[in-house]
C-alpha atoms as a PDB file:
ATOM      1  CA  UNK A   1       0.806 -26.255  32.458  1.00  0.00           C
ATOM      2  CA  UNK A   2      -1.940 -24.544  34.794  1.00  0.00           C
ATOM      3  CA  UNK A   3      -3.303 -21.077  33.642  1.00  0.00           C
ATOM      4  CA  UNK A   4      -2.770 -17.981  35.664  1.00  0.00           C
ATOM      5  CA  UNK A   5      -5.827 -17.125  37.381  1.00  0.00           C
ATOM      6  CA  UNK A   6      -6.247 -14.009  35.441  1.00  0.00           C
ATOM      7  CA  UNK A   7      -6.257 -15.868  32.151  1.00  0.00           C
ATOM      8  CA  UNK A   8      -9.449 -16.816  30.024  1.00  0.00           C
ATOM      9  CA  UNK A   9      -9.489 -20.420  28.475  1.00  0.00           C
ATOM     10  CA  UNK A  10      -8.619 -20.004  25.056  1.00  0.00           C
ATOM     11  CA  UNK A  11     -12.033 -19.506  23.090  1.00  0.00           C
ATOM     12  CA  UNK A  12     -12.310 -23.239  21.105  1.00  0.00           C
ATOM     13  CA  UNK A  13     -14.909 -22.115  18.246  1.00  0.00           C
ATOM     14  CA  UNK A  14     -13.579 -18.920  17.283  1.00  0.00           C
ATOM     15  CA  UNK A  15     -10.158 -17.133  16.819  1.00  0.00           C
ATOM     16  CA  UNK A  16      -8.825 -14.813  18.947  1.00  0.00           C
ATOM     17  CA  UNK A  17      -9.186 -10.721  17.339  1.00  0.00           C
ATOM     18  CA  UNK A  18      -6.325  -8.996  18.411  1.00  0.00           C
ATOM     19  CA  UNK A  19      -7.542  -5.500  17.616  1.00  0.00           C
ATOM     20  CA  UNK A  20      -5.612  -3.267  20.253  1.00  0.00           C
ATOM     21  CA  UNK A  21      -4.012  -2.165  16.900  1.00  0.00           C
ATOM     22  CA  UNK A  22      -4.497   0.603  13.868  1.00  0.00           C
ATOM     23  CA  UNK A  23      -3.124  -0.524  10.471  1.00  0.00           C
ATOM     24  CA  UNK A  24      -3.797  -2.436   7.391  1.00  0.00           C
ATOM     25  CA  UNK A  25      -5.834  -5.609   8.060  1.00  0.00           C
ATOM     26  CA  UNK A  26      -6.249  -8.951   5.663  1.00  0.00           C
ATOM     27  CA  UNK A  27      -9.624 -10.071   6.715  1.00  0.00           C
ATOM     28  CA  UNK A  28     -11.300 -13.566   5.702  1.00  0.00           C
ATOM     29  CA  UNK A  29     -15.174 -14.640   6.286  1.00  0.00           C
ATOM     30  CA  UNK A  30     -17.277 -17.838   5.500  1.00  0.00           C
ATOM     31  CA  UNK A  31     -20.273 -19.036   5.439  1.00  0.00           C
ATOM     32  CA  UNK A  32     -21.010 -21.915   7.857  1.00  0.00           C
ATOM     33  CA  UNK A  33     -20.277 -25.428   6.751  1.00  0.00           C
ATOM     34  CA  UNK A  34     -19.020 -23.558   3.753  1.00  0.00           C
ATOM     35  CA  UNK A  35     -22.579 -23.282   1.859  1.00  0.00           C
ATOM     36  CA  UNK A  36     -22.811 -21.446  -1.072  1.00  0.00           C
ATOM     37  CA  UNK A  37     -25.450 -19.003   0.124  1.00  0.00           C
ATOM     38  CA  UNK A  38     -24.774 -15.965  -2.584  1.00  0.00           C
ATOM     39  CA  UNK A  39     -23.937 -18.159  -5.905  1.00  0.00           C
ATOM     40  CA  UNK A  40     -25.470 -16.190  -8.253  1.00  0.00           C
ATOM     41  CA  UNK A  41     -24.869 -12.987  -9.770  1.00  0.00           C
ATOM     42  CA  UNK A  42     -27.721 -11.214  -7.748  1.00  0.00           C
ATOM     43  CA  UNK A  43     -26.627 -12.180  -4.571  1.00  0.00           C
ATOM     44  CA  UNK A  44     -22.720 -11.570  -5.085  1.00  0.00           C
ATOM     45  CA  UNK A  45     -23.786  -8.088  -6.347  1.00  0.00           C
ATOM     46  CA  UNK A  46     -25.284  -7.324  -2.709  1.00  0.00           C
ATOM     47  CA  UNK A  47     -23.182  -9.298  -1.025  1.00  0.00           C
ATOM     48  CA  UNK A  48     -20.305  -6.617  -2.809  1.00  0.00           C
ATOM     49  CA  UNK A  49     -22.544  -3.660  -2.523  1.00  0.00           C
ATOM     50  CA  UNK A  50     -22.790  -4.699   0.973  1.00  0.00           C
ATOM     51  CA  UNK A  51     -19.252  -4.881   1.523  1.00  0.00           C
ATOM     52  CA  UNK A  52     -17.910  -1.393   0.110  1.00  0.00           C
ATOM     53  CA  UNK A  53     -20.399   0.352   1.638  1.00  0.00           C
ATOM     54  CA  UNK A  54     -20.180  -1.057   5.150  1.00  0.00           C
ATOM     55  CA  UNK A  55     -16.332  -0.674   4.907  1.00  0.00           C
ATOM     56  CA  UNK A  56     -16.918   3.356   3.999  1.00  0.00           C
ATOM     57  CA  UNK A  57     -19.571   3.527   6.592  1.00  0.00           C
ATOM     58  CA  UNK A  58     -17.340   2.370   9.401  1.00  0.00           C
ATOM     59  CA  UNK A  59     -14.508   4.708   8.062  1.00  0.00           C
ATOM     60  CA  UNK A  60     -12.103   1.694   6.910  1.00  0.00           C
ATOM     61  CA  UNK A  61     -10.143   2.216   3.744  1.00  0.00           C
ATOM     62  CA  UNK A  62     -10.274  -0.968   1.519  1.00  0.00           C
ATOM     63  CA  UNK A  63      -7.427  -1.160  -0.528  1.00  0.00           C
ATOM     64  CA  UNK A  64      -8.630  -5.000  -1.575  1.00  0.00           C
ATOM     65  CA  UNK A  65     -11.404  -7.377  -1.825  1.00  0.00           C
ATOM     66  CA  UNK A  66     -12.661 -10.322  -3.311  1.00  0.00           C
ATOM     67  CA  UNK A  67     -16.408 -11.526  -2.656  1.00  0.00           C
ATOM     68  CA  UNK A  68     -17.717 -15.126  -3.208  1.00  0.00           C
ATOM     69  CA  UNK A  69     -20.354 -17.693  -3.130  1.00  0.00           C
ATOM     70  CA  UNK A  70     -19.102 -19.232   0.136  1.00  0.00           C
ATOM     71  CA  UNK A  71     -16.328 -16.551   1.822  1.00  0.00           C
ATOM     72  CA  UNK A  72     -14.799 -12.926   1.219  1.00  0.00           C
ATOM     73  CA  UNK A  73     -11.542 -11.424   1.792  1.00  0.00           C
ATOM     74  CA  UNK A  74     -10.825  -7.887   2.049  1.00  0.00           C
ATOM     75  CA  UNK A  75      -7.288  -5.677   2.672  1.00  0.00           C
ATOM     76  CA  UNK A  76      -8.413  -2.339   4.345  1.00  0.00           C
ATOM     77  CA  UNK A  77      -6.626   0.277   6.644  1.00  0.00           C
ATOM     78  CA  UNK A  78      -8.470   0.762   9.832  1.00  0.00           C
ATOM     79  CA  UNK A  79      -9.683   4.228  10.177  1.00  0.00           C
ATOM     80  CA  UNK A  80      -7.740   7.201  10.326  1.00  0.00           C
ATOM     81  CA  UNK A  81      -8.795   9.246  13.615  1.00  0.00           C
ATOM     82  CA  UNK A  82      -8.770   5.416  15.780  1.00  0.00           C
ATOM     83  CA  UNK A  83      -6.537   4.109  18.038  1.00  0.00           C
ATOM     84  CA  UNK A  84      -7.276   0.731  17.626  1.00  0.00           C
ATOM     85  CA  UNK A  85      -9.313  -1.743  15.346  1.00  0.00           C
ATOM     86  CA  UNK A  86     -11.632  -2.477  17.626  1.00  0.00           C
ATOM     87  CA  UNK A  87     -14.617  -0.991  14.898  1.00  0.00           C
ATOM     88  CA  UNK A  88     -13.988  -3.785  12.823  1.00  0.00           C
ATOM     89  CA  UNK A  89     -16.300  -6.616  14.843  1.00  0.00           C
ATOM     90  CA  UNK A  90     -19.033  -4.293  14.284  1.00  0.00           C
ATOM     91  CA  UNK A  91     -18.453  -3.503  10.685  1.00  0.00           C
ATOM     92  CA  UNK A  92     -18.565  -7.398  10.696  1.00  0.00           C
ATOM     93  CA  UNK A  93     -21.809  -7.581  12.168  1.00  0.00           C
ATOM     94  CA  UNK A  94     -23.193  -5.003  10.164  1.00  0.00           C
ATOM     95  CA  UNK A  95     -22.689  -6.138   7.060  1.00  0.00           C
ATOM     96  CA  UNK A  96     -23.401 -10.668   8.243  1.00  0.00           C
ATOM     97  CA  UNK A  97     -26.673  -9.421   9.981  1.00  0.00           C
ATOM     98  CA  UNK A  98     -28.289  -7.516   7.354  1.00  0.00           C
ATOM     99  CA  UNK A  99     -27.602 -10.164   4.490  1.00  0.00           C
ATOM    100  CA  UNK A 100     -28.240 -13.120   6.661  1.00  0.00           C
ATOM    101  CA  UNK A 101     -31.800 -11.805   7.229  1.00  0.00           C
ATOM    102  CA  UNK A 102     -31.839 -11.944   3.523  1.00  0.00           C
ATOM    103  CA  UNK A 103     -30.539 -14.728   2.364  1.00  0.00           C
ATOM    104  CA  UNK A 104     -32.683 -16.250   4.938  1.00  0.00           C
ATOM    105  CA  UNK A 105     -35.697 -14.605   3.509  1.00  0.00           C
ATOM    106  CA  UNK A 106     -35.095 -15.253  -0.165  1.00  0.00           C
ATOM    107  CA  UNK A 107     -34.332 -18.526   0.946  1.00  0.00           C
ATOM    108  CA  UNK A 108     -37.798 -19.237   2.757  1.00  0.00           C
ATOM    109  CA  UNK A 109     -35.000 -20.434   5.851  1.00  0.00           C
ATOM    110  CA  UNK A 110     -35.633 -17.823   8.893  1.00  0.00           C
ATOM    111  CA  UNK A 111     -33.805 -19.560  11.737  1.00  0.00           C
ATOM    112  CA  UNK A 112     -30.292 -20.743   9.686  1.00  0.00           C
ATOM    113  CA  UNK A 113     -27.249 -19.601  10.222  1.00  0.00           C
ATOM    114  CA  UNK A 114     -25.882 -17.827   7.534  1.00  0.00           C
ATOM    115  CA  UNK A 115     -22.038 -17.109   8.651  1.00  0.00           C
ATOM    116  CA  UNK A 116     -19.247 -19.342  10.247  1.00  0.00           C
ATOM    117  CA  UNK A 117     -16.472 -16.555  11.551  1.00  0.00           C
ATOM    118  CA  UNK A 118     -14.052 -14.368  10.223  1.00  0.00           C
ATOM    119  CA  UNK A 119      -9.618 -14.204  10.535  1.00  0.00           C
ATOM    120  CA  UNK A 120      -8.365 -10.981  10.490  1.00  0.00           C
ATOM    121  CA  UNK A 121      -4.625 -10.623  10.516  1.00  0.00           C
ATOM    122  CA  UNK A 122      -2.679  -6.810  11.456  1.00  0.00           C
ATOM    123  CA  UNK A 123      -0.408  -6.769   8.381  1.00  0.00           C
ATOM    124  CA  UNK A 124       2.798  -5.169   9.737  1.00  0.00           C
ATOM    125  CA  UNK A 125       5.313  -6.225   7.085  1.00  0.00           C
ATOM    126  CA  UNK A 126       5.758  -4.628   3.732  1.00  0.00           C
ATOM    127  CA  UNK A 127       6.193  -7.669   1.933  1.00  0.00           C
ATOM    128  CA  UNK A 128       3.419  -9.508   3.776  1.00  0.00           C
ATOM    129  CA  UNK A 129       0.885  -6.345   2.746  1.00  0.00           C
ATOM    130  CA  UNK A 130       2.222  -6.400  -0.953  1.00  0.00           C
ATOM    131  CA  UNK A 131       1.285 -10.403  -1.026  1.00  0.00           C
ATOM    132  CA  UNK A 132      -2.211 -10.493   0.624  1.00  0.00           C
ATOM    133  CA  UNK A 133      -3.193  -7.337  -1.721  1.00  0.00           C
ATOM    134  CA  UNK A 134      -2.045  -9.482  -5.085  1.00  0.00           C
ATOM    135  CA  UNK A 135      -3.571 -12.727  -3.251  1.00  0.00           C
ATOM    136  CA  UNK A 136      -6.872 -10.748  -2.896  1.00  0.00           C
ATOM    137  CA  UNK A 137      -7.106  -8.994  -6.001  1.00  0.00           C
ATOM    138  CA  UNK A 138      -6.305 -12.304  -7.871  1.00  0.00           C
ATOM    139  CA  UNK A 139      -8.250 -14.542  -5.477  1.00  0.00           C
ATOM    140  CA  UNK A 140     -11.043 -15.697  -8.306  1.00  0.00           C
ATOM    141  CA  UNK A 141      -7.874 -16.598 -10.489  1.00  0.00           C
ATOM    142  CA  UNK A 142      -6.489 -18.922  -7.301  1.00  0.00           C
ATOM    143  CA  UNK A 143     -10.381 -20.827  -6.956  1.00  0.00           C
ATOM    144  CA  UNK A 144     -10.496 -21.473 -11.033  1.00  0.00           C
ATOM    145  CA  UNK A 145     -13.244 -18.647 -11.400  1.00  0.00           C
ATOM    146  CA  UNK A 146     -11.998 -16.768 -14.288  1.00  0.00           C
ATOM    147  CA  UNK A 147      -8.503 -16.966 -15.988  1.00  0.00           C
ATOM    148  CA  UNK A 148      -7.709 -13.072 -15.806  1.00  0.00           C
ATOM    149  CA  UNK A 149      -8.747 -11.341 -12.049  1.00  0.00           C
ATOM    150  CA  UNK A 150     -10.747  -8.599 -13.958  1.00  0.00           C
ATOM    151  CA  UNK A 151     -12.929 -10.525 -15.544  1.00  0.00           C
ATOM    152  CA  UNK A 152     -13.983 -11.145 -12.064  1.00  0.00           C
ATOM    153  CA  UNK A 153     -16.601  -8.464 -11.194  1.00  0.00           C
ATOM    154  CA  UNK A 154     -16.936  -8.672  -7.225  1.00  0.00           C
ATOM    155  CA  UNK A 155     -13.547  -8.434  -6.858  1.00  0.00           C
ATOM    156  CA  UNK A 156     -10.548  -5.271  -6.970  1.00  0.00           C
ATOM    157  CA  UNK A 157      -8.774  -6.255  -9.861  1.00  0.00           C
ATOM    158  CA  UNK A 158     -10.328  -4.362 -12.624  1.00  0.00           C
ATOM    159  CA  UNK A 159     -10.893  -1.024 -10.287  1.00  0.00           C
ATOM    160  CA  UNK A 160      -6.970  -1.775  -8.737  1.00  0.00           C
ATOM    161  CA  UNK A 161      -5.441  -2.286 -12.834  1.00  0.00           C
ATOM    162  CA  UNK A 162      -7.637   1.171 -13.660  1.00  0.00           C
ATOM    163  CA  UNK A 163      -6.935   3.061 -10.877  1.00  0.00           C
ATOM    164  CA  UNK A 164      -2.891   2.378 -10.088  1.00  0.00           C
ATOM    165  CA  UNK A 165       0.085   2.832 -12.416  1.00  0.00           C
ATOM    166  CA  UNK A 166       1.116  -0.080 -14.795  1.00  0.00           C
ATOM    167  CA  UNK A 167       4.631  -0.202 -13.281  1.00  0.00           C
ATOM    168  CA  UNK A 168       2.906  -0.265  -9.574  1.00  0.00           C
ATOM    169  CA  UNK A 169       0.396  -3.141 -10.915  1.00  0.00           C
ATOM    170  CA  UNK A 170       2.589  -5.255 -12.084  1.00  0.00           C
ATOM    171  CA  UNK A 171       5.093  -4.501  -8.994  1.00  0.00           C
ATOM    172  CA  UNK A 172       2.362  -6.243  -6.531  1.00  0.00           C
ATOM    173  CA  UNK A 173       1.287  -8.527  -9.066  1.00  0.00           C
ATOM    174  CA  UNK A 174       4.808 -10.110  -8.792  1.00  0.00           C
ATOM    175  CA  UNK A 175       4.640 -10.631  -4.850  1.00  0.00           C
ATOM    176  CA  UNK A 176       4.809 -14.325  -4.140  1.00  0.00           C
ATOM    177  CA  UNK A 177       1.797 -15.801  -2.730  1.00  0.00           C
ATOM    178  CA  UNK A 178       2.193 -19.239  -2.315  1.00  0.00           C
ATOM    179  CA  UNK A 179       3.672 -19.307   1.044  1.00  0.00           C
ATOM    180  CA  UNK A 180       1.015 -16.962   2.599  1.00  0.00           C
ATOM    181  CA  UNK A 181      -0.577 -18.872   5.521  1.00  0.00           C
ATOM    182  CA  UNK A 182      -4.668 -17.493   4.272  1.00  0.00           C
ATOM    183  CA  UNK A 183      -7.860 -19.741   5.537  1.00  0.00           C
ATOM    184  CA  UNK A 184      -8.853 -20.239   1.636  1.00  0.00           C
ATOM    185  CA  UNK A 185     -10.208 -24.075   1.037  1.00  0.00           C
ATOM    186  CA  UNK A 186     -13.762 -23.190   0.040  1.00  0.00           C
ATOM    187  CA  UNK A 187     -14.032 -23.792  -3.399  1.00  0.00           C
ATOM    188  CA  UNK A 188     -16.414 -21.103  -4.336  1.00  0.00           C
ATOM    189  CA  UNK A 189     -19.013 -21.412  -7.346  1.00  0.00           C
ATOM    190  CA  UNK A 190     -20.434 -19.119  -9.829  1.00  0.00           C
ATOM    191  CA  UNK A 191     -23.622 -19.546 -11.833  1.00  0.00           C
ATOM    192  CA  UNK A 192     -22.696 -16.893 -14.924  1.00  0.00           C
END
């Protein structure tokens, strides 16, 4: 079927971002080819650090995250006073810049590329929200990290279990997950 004049050819490296939106996002990065650039403890830590304060900075309310050797996901609310999401491909490249630079300088590698893409998905059902939020928090669980989320520490789990209600914890710990659609084959690795 021909395109309408007026109509871009679909981009073939790289999804779409829909961000003409405000609202809760589920948002998924990797590495390219998937390499485990922030494997050990050090580099999660800044690769976490990094994170939360990048999300404040740009005014976006995480309510999620999980951070690994090869990829992240995060929940957060876009911020209050926009009218649209359209902060969030600079809160991306804030945060992939910075550590590429260095990873890439630790790494004695000045010219690699550090990060593949990201997926972000407007979560605009209830049920959809209260599944991607357990699916984050219990993300190192899902990749055979750790056998209990909190005993994760670059994740939510242990601040989410400390910080909500019991009743409310185990409300969204109940949400199904297994039918979530979620870019998630990286098999992540931890030197503890």
């Amino acid at each position: 079927m021909p395109r309408h004049p007026d109509q871009s050819p679909p981009w073939p490296h790289a999804p779409t971002h829909l961000l003409d939106a405000t609202g809760i996002y589920f948002v998924t990065a990797s590495t390219y080819q998937k390499q485990h650039h922030f494997r050990d403890p050090a580099r999660l830590e800044v690769l976490h650090r990094g994170l939360l304060t990048v999300t404040r900075d740009f005014g976006w309310r995480l309510e999620a995250w999980a951070v690994f050797s090869n990829h992240y996901h995060f929940v957060a609310k876009s911020p209050a006073n926009a009218t649209d999401a359209e902060s969030l491909p600079f809160l991306i490249r804030a945060l992939h810049g910075p550590l590429a630079r260095w990873i890439n300088k630790l790494d004695a590698a000045p010219d690699r590329q550090v990060w593949h893409n990201y997926w972000e998905t407007l979560l605009t059902h209830r049920t959809s929200y209260l599944a991607r939020l357990n699916y984050t928090h219990n993300n190192a669980v899902k990749h055979g990290l750790v056998k209990d989320a909190k005993e994760y520490p670059w994740c939510s789990a242990g601040w989410f279990e400390r910080e909500t209600a019991p009743a409310m914890v185990n409300a969204i710990y109940r949400f199904k997950t297994d039918r979530l659609r979620v870019e998630d084959e990286f098999e992540p690795e931890w030197e503890k």
